[in-house]
N, C-alpha and C. Protein backbone atom coordinates (compact mmCIF):
# COMPACT_ATOMS: atom_id res chain seq x y z
N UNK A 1 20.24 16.92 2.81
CA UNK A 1 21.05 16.49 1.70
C UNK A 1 20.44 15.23 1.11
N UNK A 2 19.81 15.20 0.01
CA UNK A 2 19.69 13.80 -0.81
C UNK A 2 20.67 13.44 -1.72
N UNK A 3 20.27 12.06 -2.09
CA UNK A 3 21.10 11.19 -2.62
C UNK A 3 20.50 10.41 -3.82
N UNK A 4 20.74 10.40 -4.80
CA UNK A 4 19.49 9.82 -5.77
C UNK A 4 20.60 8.85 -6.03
N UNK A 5 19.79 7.58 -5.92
CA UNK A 5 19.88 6.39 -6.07
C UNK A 5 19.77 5.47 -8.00
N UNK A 6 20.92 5.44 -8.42
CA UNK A 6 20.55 4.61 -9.95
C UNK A 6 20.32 3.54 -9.92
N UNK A 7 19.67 2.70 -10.24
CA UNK A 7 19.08 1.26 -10.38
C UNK A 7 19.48 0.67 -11.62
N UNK A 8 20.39 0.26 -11.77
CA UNK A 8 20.44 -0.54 -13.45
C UNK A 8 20.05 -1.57 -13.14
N UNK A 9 19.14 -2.28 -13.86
CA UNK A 9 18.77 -3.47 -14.35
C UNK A 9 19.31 -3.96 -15.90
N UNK A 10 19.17 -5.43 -16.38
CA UNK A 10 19.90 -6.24 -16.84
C UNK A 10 18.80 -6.89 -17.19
N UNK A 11 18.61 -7.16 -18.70
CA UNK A 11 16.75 -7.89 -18.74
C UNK A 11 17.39 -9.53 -18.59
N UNK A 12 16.72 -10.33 -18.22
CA UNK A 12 16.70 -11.68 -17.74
C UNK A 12 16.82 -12.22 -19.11
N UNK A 13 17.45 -13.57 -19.10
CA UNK A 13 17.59 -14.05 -20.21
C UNK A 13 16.39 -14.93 -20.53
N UNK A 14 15.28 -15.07 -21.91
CA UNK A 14 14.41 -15.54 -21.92
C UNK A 14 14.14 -16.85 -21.72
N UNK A 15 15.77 -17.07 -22.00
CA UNK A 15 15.67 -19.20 -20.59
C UNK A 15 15.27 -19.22 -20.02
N UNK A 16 16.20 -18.54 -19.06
CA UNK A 16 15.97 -18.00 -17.37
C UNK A 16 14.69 -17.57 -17.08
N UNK A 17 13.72 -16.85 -17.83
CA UNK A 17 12.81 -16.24 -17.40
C UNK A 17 11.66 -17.13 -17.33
N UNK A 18 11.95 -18.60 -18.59
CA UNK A 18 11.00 -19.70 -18.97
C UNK A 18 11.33 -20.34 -17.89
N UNK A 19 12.20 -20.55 -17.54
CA UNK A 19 12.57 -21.66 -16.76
C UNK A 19 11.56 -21.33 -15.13
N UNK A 20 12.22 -20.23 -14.60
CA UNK A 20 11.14 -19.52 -13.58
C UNK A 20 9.91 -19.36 -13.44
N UNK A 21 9.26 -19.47 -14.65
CA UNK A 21 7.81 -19.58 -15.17
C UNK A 21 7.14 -21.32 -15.06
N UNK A 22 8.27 -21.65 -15.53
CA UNK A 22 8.06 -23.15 -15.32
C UNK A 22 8.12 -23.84 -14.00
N UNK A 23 8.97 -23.17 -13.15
CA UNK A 23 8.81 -23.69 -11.73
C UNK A 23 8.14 -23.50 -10.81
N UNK A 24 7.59 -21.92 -11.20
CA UNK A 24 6.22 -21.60 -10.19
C UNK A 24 4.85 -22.31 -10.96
N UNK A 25 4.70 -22.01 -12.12
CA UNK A 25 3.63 -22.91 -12.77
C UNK A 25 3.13 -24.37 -12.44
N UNK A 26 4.20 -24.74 -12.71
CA UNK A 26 4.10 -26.39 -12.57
C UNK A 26 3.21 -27.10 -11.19
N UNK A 27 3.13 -25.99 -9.53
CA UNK A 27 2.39 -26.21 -8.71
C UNK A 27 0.65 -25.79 -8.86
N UNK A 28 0.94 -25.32 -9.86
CA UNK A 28 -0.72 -24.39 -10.03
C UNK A 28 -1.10 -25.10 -10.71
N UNK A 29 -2.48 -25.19 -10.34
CA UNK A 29 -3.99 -25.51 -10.85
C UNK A 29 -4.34 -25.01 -12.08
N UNK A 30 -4.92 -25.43 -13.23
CA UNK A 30 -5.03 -24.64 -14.08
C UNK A 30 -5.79 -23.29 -13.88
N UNK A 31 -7.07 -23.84 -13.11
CA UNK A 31 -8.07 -22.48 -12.95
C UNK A 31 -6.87 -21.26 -12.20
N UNK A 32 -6.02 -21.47 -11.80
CA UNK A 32 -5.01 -20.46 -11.13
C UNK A 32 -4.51 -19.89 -12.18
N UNK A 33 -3.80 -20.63 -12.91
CA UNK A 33 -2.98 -20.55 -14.36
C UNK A 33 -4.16 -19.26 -15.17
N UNK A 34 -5.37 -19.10 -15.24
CA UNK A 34 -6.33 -18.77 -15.76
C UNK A 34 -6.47 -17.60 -15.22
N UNK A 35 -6.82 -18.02 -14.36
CA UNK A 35 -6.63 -16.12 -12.86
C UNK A 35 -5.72 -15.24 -13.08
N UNK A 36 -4.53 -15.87 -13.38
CA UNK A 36 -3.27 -14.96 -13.71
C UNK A 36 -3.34 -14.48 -14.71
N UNK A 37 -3.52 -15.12 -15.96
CA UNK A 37 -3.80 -14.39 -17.45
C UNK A 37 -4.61 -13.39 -17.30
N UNK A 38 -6.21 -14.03 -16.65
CA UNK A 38 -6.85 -12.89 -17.09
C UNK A 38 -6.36 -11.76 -15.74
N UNK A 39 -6.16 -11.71 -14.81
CA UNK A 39 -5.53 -10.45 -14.51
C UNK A 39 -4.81 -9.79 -14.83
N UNK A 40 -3.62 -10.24 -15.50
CA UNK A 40 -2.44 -9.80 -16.09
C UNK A 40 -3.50 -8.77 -17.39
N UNK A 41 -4.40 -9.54 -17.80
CA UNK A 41 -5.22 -9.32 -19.27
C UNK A 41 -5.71 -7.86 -18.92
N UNK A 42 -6.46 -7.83 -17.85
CA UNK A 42 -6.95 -6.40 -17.37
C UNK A 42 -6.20 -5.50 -16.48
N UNK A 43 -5.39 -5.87 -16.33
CA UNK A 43 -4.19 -4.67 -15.84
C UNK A 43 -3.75 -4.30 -17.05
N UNK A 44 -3.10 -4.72 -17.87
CA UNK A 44 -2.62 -4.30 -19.49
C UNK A 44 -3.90 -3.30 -20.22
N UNK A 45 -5.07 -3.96 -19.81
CA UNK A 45 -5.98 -2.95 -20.85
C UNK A 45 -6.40 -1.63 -19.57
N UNK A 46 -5.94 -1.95 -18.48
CA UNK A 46 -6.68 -0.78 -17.73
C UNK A 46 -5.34 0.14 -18.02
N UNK A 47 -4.19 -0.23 -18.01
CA UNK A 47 -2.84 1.03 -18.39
C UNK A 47 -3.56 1.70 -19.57
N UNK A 48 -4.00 0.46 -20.75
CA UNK A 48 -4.23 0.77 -21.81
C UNK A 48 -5.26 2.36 -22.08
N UNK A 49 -6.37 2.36 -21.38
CA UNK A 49 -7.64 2.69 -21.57
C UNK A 49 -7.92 2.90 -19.86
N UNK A 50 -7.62 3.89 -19.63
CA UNK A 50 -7.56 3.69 -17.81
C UNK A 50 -9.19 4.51 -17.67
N UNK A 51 -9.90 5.10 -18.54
CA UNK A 51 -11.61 5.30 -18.35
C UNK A 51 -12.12 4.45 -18.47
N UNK A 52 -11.93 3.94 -19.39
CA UNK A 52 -12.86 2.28 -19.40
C UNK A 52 -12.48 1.39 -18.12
N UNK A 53 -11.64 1.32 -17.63
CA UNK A 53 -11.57 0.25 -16.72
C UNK A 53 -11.89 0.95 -15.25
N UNK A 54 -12.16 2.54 -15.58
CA UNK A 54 -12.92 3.37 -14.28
C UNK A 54 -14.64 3.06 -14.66
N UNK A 55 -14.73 3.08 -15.59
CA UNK A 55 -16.61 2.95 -15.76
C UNK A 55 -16.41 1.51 -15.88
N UNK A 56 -15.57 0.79 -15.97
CA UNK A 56 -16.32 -0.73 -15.69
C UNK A 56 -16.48 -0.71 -13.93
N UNK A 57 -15.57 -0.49 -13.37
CA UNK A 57 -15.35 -0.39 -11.99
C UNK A 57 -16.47 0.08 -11.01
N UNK A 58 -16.94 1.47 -11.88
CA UNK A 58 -17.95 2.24 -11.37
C UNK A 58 -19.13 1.27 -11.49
N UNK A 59 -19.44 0.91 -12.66
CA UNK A 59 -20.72 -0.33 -12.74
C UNK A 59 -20.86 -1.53 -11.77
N UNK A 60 -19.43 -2.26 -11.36
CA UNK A 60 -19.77 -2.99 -10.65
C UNK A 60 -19.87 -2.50 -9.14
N UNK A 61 -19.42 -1.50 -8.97
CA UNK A 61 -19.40 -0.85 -7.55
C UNK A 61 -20.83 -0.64 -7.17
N UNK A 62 -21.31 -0.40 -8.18
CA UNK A 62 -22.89 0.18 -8.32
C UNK A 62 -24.16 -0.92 -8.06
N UNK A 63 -23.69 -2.11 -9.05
CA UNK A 63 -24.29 -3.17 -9.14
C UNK A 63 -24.40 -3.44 -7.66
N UNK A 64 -23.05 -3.64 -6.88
CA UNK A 64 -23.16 -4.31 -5.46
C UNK A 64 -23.28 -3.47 -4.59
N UNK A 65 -24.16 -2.01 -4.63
CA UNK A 65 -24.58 -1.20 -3.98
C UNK A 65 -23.67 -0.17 -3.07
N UNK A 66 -21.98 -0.42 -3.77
CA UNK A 66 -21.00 0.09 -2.83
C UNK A 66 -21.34 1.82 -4.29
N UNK A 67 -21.10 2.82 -3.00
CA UNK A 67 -20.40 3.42 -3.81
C UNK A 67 -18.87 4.13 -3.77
N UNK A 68 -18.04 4.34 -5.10
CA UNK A 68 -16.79 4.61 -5.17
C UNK A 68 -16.44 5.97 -4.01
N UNK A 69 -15.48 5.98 -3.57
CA UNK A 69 -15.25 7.36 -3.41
C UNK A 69 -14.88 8.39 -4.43
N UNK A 70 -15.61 9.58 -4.78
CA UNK A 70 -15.65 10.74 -5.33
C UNK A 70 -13.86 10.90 -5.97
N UNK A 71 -13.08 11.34 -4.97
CA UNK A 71 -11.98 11.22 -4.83
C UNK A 71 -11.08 10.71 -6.20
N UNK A 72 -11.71 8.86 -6.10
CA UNK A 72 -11.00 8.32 -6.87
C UNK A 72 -11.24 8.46 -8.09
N UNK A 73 -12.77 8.64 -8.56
CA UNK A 73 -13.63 8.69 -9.62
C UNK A 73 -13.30 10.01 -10.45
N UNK A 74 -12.80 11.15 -9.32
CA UNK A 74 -12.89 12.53 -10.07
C UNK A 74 -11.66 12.58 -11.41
N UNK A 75 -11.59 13.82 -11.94
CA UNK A 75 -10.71 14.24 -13.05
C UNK A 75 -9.67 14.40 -12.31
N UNK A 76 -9.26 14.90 -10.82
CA UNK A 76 -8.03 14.99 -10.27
C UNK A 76 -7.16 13.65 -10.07
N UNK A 77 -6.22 13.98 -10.37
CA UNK A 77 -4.76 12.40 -10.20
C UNK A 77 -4.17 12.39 -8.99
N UNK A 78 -4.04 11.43 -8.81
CA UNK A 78 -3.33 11.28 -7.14
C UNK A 78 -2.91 12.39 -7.08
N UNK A 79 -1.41 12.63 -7.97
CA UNK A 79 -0.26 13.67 -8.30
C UNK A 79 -1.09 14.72 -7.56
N UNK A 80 -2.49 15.11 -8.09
CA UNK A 80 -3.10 16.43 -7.60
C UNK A 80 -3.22 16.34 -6.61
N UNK A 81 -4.01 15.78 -6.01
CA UNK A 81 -4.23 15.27 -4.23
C UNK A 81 -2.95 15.36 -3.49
N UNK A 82 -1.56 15.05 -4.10
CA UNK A 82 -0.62 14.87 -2.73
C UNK A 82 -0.45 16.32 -2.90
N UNK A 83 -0.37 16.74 -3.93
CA UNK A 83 0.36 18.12 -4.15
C UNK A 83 -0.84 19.12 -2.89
N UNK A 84 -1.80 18.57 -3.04
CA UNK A 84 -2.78 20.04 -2.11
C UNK A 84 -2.52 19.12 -0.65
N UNK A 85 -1.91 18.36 -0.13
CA UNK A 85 -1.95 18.31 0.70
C UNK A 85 -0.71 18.84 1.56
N UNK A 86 -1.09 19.78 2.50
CA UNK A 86 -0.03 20.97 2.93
C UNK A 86 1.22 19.84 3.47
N UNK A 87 2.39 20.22 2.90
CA UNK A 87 3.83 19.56 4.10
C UNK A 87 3.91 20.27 4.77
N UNK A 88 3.58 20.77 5.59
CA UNK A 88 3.67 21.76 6.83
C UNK A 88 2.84 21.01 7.87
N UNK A 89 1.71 20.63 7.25
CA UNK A 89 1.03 20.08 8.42
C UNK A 89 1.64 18.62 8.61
N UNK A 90 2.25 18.34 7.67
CA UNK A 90 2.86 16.89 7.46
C UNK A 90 3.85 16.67 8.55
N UNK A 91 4.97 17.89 8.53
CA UNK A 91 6.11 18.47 9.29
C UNK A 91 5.68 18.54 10.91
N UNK A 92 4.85 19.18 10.65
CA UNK A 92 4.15 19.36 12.28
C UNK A 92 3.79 18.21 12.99
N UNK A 93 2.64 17.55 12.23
CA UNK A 93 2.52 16.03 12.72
C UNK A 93 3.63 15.28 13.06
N UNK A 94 4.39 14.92 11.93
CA UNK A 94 5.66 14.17 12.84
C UNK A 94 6.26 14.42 13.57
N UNK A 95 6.46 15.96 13.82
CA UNK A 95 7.16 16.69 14.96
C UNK A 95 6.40 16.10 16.25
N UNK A 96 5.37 16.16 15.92
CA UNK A 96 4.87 15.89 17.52
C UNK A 96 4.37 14.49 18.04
N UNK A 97 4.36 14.01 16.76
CA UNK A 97 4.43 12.08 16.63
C UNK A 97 6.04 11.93 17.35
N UNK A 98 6.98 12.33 17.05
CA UNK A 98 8.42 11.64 17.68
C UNK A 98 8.44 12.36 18.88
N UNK A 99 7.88 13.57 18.84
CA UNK A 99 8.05 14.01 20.21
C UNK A 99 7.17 12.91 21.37
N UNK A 100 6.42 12.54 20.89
CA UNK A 100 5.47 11.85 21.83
C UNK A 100 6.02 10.45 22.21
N UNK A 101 7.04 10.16 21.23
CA UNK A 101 7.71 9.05 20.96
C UNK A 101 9.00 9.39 22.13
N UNK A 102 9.40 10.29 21.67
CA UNK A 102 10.65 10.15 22.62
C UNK A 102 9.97 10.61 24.05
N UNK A 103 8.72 10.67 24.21
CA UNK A 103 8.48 11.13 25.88
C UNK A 103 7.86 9.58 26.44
N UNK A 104 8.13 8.59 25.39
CA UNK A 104 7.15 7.37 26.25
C UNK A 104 5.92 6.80 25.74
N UNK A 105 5.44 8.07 24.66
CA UNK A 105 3.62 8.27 24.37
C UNK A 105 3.30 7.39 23.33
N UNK A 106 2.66 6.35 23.05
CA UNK A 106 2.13 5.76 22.27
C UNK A 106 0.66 5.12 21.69
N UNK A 107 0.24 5.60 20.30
CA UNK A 107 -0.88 5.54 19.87
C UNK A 107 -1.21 4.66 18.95
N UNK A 108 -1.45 3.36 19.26
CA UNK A 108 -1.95 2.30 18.14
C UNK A 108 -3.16 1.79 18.34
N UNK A 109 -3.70 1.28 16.83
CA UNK A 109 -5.30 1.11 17.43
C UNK A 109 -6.76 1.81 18.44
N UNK A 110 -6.30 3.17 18.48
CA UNK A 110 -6.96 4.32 19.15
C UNK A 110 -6.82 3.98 20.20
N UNK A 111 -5.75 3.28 20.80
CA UNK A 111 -5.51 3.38 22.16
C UNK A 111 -4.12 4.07 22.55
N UNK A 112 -4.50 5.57 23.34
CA UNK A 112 -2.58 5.79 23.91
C UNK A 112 -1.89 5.49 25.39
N UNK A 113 -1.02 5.16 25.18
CA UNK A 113 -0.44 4.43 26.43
C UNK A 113 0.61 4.98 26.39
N UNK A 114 0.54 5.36 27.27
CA UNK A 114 2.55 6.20 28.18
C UNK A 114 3.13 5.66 28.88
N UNK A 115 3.89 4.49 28.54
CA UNK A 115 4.77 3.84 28.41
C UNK A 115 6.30 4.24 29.30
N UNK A 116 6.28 5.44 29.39
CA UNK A 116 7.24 5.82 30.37
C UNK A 116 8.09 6.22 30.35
N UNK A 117 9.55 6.80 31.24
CA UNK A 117 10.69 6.98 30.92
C UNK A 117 11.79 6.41 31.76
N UNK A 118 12.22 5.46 31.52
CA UNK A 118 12.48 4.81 30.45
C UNK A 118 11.71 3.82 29.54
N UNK A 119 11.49 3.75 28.22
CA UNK A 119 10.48 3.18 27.54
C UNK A 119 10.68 1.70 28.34
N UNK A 120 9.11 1.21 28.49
CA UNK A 120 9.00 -0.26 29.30
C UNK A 120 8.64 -1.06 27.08
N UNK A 121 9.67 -1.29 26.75
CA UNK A 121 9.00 -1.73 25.31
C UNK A 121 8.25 -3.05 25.85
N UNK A 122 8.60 -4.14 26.82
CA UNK A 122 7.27 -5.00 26.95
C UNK A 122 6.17 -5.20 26.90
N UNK A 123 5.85 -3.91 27.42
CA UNK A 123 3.99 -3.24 27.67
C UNK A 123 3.32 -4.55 27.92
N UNK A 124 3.52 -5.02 29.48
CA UNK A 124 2.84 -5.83 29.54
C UNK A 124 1.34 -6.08 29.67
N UNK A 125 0.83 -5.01 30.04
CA UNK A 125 -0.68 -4.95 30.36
C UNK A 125 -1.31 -4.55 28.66
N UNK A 126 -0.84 -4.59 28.06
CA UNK A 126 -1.34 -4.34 26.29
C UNK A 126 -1.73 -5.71 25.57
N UNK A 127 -2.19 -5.43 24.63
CA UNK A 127 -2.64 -6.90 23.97
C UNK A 127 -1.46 -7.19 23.51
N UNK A 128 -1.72 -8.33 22.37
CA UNK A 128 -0.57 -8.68 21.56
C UNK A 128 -0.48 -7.51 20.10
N UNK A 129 -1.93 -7.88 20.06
CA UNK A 129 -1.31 -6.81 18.33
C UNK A 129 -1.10 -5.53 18.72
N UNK A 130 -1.56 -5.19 20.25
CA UNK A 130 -1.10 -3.14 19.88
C UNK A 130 0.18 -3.72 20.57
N UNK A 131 0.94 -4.78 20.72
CA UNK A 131 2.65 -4.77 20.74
C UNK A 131 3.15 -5.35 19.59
N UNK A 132 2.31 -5.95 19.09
CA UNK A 132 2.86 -6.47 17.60
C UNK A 132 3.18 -4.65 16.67
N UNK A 133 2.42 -3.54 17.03
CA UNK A 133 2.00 -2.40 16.26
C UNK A 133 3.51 -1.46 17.01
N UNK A 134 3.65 -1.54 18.40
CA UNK A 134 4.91 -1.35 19.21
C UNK A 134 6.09 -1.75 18.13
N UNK A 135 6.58 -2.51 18.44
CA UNK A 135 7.53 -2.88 17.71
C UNK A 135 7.45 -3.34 16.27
């Protein structure tokens, strides 16, 4: 059963919105102040013109010897990519991700540890980040 969720928003009043502008601003550096424009500047023209801001991308990827993945570069849209990717295998995976979960089994950082029954959540013999990844 889903539930679709409405979101109304309320546009900010352009005081309010100066005023907020003015209070995060006021700690920044100009060269920061500068960073923000021009990012803001090329996010607006990449919505704008979203090939051009793929062949600028591609050039500098190129320049610094990385190359793009295919993937991102191709004529297919995300949209296409999630769509071919089977939910069945999606279904299955988690099936056997919680199953592994509710038996104790845990896989973070390519390490699995079975943990037990009843789950020991301390895991004391583990590092910190594969318990930071635990919980």
């Amino acid at each position: 059963m889903s539930s679709d969720l409405l979101v109304v928003t309320t546009p900010m009043p352009p005081l309010r919105h100066a005023g907020l502008l003015w209070h995060t601003a006021r700690y920044l550096r100009p060269s920061q102040i500068a960073s923000r424009l021009r990012l803001r500047l090329q996010a607006t023209l990449h919505r704008m013109a979203p090939s051009a801001a793929q062949r600028r991308y591609a050039r500098l990827a190129e320049r610094s010897g990385l190359r793009p993945p295919s993937v991102l570069w191709g004529r297919r849209s995300v949209d296409a990519l999630a769509r071919d990717l089977s939910a069945d295998e999606d279904l299955n995976r988690s099936r056997r991700r919680a199953g592994a979960a509710r038996s104790g089994h845990f896989t973070f950082l390519s390490e699995a540890v079975d943990l037990g029954r009843p789950i020991a959540w301390e895991a004391p013999h583990q590092s910190q980040l594969w318990r930071y990844h635990l919980h």
